[in-house]
C-alpha atoms as a PDB file:
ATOM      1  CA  UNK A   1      -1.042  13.647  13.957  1.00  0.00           C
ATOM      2  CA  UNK A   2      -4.505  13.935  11.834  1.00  0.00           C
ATOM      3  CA  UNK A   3      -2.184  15.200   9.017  1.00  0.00           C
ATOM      4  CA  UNK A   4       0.288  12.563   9.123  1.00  0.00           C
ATOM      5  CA  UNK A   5      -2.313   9.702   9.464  1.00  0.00           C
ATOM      6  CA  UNK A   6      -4.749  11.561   6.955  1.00  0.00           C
ATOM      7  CA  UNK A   7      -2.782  13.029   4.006  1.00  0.00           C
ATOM      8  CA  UNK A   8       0.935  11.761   4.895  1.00  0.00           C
ATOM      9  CA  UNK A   9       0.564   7.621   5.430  1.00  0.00           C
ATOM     10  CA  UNK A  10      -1.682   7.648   2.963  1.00  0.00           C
ATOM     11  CA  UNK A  11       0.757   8.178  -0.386  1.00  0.00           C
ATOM     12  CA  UNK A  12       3.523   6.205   2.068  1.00  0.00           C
ATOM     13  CA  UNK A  13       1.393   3.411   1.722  1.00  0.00           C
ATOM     14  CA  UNK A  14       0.667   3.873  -2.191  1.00  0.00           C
ATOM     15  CA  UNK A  15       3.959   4.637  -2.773  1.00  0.00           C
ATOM     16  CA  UNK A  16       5.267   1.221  -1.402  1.00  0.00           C
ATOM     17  CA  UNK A  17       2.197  -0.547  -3.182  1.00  0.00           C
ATOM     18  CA  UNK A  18       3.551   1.098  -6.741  1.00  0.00           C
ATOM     19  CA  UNK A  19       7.270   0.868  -5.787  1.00  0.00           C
ATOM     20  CA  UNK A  20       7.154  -2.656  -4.326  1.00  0.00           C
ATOM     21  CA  UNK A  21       5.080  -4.052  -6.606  1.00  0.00           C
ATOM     22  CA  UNK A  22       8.024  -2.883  -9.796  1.00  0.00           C
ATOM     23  CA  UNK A  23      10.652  -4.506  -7.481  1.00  0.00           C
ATOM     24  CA  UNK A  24       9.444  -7.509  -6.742  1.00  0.00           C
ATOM     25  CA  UNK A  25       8.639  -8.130 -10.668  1.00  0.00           C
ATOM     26  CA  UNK A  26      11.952  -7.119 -11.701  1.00  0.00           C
ATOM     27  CA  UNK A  27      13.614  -9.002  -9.114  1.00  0.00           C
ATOM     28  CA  UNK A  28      11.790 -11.732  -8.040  1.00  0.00           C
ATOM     29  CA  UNK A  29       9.439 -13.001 -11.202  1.00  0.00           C
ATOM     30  CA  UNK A  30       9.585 -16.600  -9.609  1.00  0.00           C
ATOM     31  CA  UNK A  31       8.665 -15.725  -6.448  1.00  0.00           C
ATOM     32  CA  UNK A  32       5.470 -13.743  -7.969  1.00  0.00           C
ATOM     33  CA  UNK A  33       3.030 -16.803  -7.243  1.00  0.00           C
ATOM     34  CA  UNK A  34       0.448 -17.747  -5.044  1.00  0.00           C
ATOM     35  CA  UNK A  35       2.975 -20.446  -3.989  1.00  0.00           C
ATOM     36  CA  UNK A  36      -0.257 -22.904  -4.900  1.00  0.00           C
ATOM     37  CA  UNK A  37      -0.998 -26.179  -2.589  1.00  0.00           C
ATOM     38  CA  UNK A  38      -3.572 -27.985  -3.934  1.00  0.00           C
ATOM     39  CA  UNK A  39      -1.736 -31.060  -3.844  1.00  0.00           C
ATOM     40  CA  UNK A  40      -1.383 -31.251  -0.551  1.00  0.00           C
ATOM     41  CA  UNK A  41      -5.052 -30.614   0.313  1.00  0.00           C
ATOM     42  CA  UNK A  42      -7.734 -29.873  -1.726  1.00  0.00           C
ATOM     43  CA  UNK A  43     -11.120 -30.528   0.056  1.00  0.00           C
ATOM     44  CA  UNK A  44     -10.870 -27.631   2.206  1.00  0.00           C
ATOM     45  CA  UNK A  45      -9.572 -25.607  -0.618  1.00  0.00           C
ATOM     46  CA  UNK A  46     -12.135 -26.390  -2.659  1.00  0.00           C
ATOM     47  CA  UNK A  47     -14.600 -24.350  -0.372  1.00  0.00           C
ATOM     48  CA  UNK A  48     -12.855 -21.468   1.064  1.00  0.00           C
ATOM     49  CA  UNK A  49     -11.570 -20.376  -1.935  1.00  0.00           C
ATOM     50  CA  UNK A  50     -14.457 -19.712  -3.943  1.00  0.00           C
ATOM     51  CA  UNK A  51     -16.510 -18.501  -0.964  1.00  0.00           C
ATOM     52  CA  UNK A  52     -13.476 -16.018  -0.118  1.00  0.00           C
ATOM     53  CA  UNK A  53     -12.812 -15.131  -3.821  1.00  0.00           C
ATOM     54  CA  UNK A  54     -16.638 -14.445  -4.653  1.00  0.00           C
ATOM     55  CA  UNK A  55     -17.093 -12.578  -1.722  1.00  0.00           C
ATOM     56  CA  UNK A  56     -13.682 -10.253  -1.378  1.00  0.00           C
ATOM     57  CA  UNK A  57     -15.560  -9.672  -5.072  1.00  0.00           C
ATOM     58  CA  UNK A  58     -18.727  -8.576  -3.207  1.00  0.00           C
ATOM     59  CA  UNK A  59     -17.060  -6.077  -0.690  1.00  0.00           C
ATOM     60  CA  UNK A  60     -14.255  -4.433  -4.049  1.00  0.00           C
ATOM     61  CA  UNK A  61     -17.870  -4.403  -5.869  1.00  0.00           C
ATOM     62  CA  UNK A  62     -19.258  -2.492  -2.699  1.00  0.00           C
ATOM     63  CA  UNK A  63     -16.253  -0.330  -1.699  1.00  0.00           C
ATOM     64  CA  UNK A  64     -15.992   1.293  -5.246  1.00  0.00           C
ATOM     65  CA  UNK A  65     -19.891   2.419  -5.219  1.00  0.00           C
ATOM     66  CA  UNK A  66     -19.602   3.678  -1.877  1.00  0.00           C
ATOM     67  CA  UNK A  67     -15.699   5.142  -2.356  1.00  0.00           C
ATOM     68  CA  UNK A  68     -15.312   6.224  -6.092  1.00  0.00           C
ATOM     69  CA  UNK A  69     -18.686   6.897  -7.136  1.00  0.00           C
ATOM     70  CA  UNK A  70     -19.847  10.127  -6.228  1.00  0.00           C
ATOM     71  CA  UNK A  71     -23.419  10.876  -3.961  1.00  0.00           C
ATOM     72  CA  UNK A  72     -24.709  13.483  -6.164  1.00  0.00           C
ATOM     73  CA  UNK A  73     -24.578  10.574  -9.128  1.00  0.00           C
ATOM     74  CA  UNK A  74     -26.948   8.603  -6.848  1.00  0.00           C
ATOM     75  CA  UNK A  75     -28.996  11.247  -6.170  1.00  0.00           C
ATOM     76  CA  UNK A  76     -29.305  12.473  -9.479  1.00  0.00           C
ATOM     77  CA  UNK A  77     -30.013   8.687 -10.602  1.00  0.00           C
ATOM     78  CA  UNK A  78     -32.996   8.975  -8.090  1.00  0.00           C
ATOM     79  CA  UNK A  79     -31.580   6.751  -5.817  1.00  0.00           C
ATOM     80  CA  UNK A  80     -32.718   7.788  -1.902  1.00  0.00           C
ATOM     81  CA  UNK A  81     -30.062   7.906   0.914  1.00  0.00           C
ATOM     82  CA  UNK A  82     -31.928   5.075   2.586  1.00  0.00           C
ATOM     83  CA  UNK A  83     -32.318   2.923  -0.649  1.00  0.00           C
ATOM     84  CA  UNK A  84     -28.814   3.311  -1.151  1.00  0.00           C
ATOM     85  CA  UNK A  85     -27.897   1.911   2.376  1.00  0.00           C
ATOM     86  CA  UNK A  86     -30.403  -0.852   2.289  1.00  0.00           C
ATOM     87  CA  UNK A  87     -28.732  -2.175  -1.001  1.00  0.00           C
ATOM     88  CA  UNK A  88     -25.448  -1.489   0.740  1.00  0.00           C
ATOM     89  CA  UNK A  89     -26.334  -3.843   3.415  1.00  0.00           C
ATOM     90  CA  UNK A  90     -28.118  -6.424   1.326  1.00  0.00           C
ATOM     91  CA  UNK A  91     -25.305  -6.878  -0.646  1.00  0.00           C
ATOM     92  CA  UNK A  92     -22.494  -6.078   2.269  1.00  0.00           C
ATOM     93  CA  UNK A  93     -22.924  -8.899   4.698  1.00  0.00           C
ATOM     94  CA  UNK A  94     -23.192 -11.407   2.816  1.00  0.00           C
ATOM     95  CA  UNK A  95     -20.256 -10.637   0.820  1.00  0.00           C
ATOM     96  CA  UNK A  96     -18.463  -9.889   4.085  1.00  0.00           C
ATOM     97  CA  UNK A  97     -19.473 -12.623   5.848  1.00  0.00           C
ATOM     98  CA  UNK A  98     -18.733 -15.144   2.586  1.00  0.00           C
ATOM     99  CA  UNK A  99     -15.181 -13.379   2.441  1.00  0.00           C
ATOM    100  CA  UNK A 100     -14.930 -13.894   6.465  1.00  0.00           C
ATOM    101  CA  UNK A 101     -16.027 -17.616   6.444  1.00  0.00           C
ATOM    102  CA  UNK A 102     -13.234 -18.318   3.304  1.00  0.00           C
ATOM    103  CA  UNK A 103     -10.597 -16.919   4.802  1.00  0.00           C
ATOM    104  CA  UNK A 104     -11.554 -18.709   8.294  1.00  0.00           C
ATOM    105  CA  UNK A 105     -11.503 -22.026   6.161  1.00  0.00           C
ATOM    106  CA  UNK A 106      -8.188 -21.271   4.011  1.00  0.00           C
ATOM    107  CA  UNK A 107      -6.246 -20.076   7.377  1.00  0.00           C
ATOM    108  CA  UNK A 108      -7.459 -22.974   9.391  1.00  0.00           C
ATOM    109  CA  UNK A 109      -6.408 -24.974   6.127  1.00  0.00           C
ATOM    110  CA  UNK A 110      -2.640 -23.627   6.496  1.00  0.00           C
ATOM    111  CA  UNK A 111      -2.319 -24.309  10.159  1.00  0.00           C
ATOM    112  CA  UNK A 112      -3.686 -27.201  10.187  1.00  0.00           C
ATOM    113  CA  UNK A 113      -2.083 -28.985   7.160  1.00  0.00           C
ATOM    114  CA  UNK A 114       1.857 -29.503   7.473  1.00  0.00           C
ATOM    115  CA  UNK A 115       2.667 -28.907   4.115  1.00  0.00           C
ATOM    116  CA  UNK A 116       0.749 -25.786   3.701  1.00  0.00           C
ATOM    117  CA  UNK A 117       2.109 -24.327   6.488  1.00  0.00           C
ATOM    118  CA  UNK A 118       5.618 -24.682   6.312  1.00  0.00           C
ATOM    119  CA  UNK A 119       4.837 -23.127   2.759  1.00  0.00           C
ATOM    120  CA  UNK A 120       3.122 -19.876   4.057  1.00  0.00           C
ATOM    121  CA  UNK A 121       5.940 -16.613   4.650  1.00  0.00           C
ATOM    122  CA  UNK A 122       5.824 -14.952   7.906  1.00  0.00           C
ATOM    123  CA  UNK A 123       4.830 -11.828   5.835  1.00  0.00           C
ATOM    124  CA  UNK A 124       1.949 -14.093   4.222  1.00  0.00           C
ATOM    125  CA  UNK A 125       0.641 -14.548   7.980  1.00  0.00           C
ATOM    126  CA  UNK A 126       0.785 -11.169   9.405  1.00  0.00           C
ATOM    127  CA  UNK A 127      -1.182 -10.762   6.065  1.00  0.00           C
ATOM    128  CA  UNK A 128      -4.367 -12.684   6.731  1.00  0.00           C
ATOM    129  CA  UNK A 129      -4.202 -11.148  10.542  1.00  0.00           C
ATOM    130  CA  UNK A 130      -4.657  -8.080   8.819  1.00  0.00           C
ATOM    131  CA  UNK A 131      -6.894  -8.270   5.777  1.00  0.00           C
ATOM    132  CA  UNK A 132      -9.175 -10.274   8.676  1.00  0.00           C
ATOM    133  CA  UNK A 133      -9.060  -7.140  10.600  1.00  0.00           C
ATOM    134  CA  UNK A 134     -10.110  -5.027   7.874  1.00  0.00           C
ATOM    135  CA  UNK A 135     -12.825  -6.800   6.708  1.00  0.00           C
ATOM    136  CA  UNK A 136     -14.389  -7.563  10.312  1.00  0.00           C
ATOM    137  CA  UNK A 137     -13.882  -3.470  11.146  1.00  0.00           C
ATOM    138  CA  UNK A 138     -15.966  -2.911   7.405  1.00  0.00           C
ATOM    139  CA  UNK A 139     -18.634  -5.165   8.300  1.00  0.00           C
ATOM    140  CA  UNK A 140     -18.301  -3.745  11.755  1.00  0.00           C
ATOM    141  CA  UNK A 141     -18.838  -0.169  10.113  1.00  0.00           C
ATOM    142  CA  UNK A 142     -21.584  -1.642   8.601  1.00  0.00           C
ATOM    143  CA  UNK A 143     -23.836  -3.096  10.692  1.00  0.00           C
ATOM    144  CA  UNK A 144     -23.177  -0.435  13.421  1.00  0.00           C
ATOM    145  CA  UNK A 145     -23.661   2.766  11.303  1.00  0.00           C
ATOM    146  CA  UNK A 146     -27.008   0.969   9.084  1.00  0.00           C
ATOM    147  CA  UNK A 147     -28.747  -1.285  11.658  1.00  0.00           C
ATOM    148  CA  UNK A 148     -27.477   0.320  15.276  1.00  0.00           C
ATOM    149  CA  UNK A 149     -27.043   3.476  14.792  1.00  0.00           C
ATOM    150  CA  UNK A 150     -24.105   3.534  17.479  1.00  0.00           C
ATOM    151  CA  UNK A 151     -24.231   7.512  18.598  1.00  0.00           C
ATOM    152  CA  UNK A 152     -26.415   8.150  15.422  1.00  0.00           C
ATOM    153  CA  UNK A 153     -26.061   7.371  11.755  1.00  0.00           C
ATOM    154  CA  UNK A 154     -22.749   8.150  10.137  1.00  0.00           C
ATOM    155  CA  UNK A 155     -22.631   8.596   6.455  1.00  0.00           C
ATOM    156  CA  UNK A 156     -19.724   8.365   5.216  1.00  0.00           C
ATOM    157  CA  UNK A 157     -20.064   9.523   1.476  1.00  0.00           C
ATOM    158  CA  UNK A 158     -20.315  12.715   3.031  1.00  0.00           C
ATOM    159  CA  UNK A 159     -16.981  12.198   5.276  1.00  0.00           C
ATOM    160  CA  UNK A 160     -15.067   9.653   3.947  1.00  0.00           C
ATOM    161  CA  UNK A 161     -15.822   8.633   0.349  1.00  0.00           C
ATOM    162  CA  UNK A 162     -14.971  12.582  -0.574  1.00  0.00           C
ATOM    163  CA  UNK A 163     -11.516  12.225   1.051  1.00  0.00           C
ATOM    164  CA  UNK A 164     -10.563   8.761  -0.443  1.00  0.00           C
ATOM    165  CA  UNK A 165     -11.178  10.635  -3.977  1.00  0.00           C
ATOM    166  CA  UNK A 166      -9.258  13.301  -2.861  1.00  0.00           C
ATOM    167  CA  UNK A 167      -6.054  11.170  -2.161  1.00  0.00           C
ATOM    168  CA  UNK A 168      -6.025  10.801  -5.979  1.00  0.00           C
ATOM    169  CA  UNK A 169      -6.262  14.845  -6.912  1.00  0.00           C
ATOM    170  CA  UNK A 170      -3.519  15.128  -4.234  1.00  0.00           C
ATOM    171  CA  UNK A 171      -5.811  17.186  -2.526  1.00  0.00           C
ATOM    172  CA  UNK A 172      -7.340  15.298   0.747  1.00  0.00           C
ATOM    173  CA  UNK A 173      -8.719  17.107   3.742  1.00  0.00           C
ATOM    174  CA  UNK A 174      -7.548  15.315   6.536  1.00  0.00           C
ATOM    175  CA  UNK A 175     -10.553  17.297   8.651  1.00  0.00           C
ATOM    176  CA  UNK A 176     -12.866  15.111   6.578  1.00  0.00           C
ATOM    177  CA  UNK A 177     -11.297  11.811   8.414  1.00  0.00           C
ATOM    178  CA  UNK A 178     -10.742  13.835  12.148  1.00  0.00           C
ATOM    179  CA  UNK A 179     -15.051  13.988  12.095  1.00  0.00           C
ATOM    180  CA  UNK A 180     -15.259  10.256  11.311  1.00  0.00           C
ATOM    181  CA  UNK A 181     -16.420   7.725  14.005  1.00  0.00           C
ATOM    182  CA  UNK A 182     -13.093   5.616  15.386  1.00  0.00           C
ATOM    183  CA  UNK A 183     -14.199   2.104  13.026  1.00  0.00           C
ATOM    184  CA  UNK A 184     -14.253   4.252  10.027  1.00  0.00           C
ATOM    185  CA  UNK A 185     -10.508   5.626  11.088  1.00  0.00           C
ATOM    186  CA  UNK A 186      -9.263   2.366  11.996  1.00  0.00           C
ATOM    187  CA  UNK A 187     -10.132   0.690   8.695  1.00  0.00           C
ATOM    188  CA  UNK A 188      -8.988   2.983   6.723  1.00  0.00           C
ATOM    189  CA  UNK A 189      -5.419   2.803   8.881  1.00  0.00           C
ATOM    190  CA  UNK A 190      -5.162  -0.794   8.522  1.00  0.00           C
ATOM    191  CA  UNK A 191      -6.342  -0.695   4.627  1.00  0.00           C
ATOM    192  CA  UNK A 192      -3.802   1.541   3.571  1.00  0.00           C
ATOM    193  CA  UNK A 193      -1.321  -1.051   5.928  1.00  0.00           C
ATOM    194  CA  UNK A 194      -2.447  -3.468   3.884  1.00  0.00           C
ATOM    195  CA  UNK A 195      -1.676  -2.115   0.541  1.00  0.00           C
ATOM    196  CA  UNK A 196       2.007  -1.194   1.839  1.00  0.00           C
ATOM    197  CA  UNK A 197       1.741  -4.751   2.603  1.00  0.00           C
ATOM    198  CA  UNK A 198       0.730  -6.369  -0.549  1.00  0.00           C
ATOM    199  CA  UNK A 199       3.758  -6.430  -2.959  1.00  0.00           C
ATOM    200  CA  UNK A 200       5.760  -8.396  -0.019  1.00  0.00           C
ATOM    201  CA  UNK A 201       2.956 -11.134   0.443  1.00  0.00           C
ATOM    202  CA  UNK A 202       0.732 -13.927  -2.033  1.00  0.00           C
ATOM    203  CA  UNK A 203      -1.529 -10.713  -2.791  1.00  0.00           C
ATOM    204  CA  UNK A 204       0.560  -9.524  -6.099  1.00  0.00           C
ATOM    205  CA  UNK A 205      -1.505 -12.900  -7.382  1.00  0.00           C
ATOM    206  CA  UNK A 206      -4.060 -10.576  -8.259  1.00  0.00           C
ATOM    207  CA  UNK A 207      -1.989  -8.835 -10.623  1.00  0.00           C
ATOM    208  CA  UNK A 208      -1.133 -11.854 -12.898  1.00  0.00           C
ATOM    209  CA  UNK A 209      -3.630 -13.682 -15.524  1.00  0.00           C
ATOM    210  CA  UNK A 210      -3.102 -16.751 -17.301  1.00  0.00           C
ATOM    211  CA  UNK A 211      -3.729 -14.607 -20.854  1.00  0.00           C
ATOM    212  CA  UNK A 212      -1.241 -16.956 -22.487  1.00  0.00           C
ATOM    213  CA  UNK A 213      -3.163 -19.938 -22.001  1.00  0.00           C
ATOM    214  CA  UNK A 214      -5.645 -19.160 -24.407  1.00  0.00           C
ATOM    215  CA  UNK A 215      -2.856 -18.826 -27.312  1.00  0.00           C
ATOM    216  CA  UNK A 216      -1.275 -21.852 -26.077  1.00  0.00           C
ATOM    217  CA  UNK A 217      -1.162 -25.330 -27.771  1.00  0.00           C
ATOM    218  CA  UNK A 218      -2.229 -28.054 -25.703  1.00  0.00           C
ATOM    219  CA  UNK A 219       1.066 -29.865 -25.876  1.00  0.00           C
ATOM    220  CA  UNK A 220       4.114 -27.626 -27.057  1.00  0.00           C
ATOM    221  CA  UNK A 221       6.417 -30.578 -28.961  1.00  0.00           C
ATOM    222  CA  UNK A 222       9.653 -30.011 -30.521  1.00  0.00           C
ATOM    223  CA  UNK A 223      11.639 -31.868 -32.091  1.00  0.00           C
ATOM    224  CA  UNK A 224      15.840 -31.297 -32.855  1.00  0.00           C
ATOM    225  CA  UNK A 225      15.430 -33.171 -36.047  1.00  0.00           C
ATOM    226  CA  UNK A 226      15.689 -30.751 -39.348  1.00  0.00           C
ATOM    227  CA  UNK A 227      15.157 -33.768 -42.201  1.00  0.00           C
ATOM    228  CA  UNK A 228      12.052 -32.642 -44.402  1.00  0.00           C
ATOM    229  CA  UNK A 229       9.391 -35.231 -43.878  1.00  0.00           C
ATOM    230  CA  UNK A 230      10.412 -35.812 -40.117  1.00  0.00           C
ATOM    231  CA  UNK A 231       8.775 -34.805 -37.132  1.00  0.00           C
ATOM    232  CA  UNK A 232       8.305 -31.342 -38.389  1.00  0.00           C
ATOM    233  CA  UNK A 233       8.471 -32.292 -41.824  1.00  0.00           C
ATOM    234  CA  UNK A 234       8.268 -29.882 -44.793  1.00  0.00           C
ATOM    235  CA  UNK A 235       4.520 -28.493 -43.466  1.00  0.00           C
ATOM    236  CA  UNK A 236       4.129 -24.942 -42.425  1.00  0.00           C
ATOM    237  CA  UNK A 237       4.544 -24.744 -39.073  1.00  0.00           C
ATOM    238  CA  UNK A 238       0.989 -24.152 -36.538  1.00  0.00           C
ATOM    239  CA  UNK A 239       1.440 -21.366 -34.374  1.00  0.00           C
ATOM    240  CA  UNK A 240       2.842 -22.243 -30.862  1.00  0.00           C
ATOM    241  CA  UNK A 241       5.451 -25.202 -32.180  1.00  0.00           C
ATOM    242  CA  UNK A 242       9.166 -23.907 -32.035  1.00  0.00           C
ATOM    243  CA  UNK A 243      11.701 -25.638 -34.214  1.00  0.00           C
ATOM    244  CA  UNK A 244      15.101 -26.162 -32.428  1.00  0.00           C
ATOM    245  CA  UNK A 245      18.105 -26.957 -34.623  1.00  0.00           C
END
């Protein structure tokens, strides 16, 4: 079981994140939206999105210095163990709590407008159930292995940072995750459930940027008329305006 949940889930759970993410691009570009509805309400929108935005910011921010960024580099910077964890938690709960108080705002937002619910998926809710239980497990992780000390202090660069990098050398000790306290093995479950989960929900958002906006004209006019000296007249033409004959 420690191997299956340890080394096996693990690449099930990327693999569907890489596969799904291809299919749903090649097969469903229209669908790849965050299925907007700001005009059907906009003053709760307005503040749970930026606080959930800014703060799911905070805790990415967070996760890759405490996942991907090795303890030896902080100890060689001359950065303490408890230095470390105090700007862990300085910076953690508020993020968390920001990211927990958006997406309290935005889900109360969906049930409780008409519109906005009937446009939310059924995967797009079992979605928010989830990323709500990873990020109250993290902050849970948090505040119990920093400030409580539940059963002693738990570091986890020395458990489970080294076997999240390991994942990606296709190497991971699954013995590293069987030592870890049951919050750290529970969020790491339901994290990797959420990544199989993203390419099927509003997440692949994350994956899209406006770029062409910035090459855009403000108004893209044509015109079907060819006569030199009418609407697109004998002028070069600006970059962004199409002639159609």
């Amino acid at each position: 079981m420690s191997t299956f949940l340890w080394v096996i889930f693990p690449y099930i759970c990327l693999a569907i994140f890489v596969v799904g993410h291809v299919w749903r691009y090649r097969y469903d570009k229209f669908g790849w939206t965050t299925r907007s509805s700001q005009l059907y309400e906009s003053k709760l929108l307005r503040i749970g999105s930026p606080l959930f935005h800014f703060g799911i910011l905070g805790v990415a921010v967070g996760h890759f210095m405490g996942l991907v960024v090795p303890q030896d580099w902080t100890d060689g910077a001359g950065i303490s163990h408890e230095l470390y964890h105090f700007v862990a938690l300085a910076g953690g709960i508020p993020a968390g709590i920001a990211t927990l108080a958006g997406l309290a705002i935005l889900v109360y937002r969906r049930r409780t407008v008409g519109p906005v619910f009937s446009a939310t998926t059924v995967n797009d809710k079992v979605m928010y159930a989830v990323l709500a239980l990873v990020i109250l497990l993290g902050m849970w992780n948090t505040i119990a292995g920093s400030l409580l000390t539940i059963g002693g202090e738990y570091n986890y660069r020395d458990g489970v940072s080294p076997w999240f990098r390991q994942i990606f050398w296709f190497q991971p000790d699954a013995s590293l995750m069987a030592g870890a306290p049951i919050g750290f093995k529970l969020h790491a479950f339901f994290a990797f459930l959420l990544f199989a989960m993203w390419p099927f929900t509003r997440l692949v958002h994350v994956f899209s940027a406006p770029i062409g906006y910035f090459t855009r004209p403000y108004i893209v006019y044509r015109s079907r008329d060819d006569r030199p000296g009418v609407a697109t007249g004998s002028r070069a033409q600006k970059r962004g305006w199409e002639r159609v004959g």
